[in-house]
N, C-alpha and C. Protein backbone atom coordinates (compact mmCIF):
# COMPACT_ATOMS: atom_id res chain seq x y z
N UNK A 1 91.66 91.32 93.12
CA UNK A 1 91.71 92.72 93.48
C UNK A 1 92.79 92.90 94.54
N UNK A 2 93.38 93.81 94.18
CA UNK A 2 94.47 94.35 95.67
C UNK A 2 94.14 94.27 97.07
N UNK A 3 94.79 94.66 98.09
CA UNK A 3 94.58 95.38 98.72
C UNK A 3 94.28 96.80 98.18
N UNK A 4 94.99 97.81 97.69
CA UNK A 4 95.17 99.09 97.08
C UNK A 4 93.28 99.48 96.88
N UNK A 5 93.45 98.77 95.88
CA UNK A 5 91.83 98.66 95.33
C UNK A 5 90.79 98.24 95.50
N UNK A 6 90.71 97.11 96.73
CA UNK A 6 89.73 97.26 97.35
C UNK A 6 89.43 98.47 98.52
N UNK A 7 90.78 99.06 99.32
CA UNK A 7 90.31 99.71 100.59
C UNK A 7 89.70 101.38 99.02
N UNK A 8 90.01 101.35 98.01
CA UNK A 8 90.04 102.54 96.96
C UNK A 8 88.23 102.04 96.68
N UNK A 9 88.18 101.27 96.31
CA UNK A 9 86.66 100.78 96.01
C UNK A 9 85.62 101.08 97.25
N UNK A 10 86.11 100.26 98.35
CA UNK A 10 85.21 100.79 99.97
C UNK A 10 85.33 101.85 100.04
N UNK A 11 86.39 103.15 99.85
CA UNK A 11 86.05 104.60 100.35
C UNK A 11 85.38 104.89 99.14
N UNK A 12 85.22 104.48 97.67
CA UNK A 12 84.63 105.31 96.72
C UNK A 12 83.00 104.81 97.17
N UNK A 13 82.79 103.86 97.21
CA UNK A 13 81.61 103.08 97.47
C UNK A 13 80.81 104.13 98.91
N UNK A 14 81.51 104.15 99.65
CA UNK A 14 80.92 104.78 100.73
C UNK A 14 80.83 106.15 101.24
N UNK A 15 81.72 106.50 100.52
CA UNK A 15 81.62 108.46 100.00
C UNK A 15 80.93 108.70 99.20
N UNK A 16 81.24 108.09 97.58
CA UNK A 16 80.39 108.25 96.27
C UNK A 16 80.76 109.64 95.90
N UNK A 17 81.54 110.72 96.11
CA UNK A 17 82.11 111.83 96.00
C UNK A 17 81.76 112.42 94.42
N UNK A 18 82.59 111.56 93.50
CA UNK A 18 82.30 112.08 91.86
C UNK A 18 81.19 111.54 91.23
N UNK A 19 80.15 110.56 91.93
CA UNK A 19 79.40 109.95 91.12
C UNK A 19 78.42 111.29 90.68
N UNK A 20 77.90 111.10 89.75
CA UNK A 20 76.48 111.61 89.40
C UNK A 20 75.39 110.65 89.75
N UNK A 21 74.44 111.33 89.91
CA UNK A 21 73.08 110.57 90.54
C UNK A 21 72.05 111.12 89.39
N UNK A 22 71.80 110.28 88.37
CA UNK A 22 70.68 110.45 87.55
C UNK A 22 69.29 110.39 87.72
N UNK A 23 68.72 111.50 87.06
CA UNK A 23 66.71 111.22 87.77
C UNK A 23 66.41 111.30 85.96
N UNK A 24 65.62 110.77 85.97
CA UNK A 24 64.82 110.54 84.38
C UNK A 24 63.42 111.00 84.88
N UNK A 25 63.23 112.24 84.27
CA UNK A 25 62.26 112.79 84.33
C UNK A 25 61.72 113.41 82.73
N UNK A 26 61.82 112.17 81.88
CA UNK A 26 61.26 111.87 80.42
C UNK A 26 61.14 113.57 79.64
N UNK A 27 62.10 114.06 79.76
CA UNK A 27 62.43 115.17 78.92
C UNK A 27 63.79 115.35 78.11
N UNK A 28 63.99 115.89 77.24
CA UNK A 28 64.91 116.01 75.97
C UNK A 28 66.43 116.87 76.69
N UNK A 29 66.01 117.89 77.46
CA UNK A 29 67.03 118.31 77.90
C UNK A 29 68.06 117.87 78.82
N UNK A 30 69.65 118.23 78.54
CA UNK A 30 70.83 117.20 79.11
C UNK A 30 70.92 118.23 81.01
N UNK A 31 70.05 118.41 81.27
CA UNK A 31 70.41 119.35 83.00
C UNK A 31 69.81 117.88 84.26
N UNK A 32 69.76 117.20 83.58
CA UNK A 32 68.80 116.17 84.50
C UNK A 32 70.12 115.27 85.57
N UNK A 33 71.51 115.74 85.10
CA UNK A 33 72.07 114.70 86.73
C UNK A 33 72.91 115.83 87.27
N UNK A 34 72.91 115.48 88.41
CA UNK A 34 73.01 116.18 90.15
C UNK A 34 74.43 115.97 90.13
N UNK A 35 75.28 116.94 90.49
CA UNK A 35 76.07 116.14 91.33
C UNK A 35 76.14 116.35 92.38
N UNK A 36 76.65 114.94 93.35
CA UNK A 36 76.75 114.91 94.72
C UNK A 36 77.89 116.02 95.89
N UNK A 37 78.05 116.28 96.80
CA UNK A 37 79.13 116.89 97.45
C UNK A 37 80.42 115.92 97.54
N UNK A 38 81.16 116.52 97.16
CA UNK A 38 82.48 115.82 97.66
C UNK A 38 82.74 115.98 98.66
N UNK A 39 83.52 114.66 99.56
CA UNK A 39 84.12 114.73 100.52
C UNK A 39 84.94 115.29 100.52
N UNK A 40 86.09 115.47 101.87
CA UNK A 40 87.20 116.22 102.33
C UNK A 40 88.19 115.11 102.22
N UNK A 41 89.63 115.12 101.60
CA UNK A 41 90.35 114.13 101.33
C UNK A 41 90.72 113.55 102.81
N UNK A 42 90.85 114.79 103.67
CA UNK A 42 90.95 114.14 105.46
C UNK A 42 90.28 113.26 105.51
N UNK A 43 89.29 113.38 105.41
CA UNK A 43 87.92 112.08 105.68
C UNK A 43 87.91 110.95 105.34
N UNK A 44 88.43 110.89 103.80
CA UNK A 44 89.21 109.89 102.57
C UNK A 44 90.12 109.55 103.64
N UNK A 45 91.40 109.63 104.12
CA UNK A 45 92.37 109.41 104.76
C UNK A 45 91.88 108.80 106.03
N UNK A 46 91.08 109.57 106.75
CA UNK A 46 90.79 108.45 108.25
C UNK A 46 89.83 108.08 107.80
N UNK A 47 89.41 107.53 107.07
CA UNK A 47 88.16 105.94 106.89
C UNK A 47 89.53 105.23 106.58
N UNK A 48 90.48 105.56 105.51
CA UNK A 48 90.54 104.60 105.15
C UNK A 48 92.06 103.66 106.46
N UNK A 49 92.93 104.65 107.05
CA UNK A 49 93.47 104.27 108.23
C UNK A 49 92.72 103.47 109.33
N UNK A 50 91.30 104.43 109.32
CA UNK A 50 90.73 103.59 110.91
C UNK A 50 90.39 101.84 109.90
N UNK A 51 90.05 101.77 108.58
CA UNK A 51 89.93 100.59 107.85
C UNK A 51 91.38 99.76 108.00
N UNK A 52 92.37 100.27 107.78
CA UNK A 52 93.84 99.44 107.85
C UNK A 52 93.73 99.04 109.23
N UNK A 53 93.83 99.66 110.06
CA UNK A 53 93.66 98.99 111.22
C UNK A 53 92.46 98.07 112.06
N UNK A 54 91.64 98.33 111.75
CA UNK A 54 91.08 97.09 111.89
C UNK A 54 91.02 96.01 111.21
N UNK A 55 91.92 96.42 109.69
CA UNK A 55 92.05 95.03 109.46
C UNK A 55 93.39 94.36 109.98
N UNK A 56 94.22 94.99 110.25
CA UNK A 56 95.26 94.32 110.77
C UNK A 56 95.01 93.98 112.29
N UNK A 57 94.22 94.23 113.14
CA UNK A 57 93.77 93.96 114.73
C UNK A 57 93.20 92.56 113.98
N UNK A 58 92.33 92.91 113.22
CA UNK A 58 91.52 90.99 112.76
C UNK A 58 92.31 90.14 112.55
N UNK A 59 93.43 90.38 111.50
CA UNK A 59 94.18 89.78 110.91
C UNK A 59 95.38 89.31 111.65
N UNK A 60 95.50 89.68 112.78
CA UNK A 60 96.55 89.68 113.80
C UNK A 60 96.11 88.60 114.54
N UNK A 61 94.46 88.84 115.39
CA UNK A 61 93.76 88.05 116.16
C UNK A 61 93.54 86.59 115.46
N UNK A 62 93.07 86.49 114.42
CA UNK A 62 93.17 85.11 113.38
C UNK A 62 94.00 84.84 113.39
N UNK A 63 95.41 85.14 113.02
CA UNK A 63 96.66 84.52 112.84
C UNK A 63 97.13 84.09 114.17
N UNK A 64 96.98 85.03 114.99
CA UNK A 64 97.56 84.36 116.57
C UNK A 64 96.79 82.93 117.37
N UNK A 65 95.16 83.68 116.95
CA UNK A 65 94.08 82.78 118.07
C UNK A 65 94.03 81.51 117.31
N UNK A 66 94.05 81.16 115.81
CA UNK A 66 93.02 80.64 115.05
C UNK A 66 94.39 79.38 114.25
N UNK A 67 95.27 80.50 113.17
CA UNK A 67 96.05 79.79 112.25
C UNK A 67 96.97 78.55 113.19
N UNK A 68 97.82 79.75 114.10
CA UNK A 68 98.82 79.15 115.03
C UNK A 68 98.33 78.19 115.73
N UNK A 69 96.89 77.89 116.20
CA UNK A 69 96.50 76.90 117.16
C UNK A 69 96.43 75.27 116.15
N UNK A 70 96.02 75.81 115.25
CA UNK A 70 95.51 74.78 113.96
C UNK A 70 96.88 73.74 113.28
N UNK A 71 97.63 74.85 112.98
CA UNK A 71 98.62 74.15 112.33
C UNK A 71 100.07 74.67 113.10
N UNK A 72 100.65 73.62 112.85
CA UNK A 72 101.90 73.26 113.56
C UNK A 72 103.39 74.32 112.81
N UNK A 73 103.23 74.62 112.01
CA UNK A 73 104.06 75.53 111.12
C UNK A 73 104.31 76.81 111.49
N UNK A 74 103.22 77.55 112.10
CA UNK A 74 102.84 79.85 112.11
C UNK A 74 103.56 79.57 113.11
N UNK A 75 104.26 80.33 113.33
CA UNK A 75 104.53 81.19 114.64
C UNK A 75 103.46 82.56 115.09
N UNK A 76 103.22 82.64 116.46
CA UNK A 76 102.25 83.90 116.47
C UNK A 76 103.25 85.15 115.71
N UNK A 77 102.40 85.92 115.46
CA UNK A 77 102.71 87.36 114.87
C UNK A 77 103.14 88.39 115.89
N UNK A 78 104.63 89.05 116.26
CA UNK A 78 104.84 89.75 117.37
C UNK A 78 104.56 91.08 117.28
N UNK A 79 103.65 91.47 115.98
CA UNK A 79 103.16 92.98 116.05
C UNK A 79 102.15 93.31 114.72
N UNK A 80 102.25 94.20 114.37
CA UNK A 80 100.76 94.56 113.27
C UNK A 80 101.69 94.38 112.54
N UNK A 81 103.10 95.42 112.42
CA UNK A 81 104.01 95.50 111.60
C UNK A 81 104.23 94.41 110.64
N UNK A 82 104.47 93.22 111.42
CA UNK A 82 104.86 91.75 110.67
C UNK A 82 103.55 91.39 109.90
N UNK A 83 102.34 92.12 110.13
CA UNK A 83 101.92 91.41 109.05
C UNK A 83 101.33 92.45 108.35
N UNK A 84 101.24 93.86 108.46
CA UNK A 84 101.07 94.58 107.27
C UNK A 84 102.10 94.38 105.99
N UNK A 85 103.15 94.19 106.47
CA UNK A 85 105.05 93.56 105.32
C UNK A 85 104.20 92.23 104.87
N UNK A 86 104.18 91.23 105.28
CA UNK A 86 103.29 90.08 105.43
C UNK A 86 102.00 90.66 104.11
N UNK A 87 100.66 91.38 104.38
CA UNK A 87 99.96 91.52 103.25
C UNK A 87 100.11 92.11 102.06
N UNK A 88 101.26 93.41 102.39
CA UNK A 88 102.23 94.21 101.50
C UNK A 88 102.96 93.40 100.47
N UNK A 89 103.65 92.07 100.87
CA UNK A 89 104.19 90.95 100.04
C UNK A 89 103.43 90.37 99.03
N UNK A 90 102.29 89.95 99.95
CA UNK A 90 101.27 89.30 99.01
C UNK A 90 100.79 89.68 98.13
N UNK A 91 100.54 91.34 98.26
CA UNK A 91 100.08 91.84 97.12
C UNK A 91 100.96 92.43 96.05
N UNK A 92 102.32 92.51 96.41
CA UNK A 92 103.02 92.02 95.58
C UNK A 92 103.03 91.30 94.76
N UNK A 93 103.42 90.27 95.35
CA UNK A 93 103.57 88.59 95.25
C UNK A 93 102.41 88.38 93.87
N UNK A 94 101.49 88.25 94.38
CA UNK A 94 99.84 88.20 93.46
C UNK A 94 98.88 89.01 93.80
N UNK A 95 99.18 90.05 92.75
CA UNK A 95 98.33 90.95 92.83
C UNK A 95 96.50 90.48 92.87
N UNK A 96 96.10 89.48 91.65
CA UNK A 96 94.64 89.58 91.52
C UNK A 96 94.32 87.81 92.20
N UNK A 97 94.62 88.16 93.65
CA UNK A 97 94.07 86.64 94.21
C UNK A 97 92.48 86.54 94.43
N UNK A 98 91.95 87.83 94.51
CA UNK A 98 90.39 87.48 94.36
C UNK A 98 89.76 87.28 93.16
């Protein structure tokens, strides 16, 4: 899975905006699913920003505290920038690594 499509999966997952919510209440007629309220695409937009950034604060903190101490190769990371380009590549690179 992407990046793209997972942070697309966590906001659908946690809004649920277009789902229908079915009740079976053992009758013939088709009026039986709900639909839910949609969110505001703003809302869509800062989950999913305040989500980019904390993953890049994690992903920053691991690579600096954790990779670089371990192995002799990383250089620390001198900003978020270098490694949002950095996960941006990857998912390039290979899209379906999960």
């Amino acid at each position: 899975m992407t990046f793209c499509g997972l942070a697309a999966n966590v906001a659908e997952n946690f809004f649920g905006g277009h789902m229908k919510n079915e009740q079976f209440d053992n009758t013939n007629n088709n009026t039986n699913t709900v639909d839910k309220p949609k969110m505001s695409p703003l809302y869509i937009v800062l989950f999913l920003t305040i989500y980019l950034i904390l993953v890049l604060i994690a992903g920053q903190f691991l690579w600096n505290e954790v990779l670089c101490k371990v192995t002799t190769i990383c250089k620390p990371m001198p900003s978020l920038l270098h490694l949002l380009g950095l996960i941006l590549l990857l998912d390039l690179l290979m899209p379906r690594m999960c």
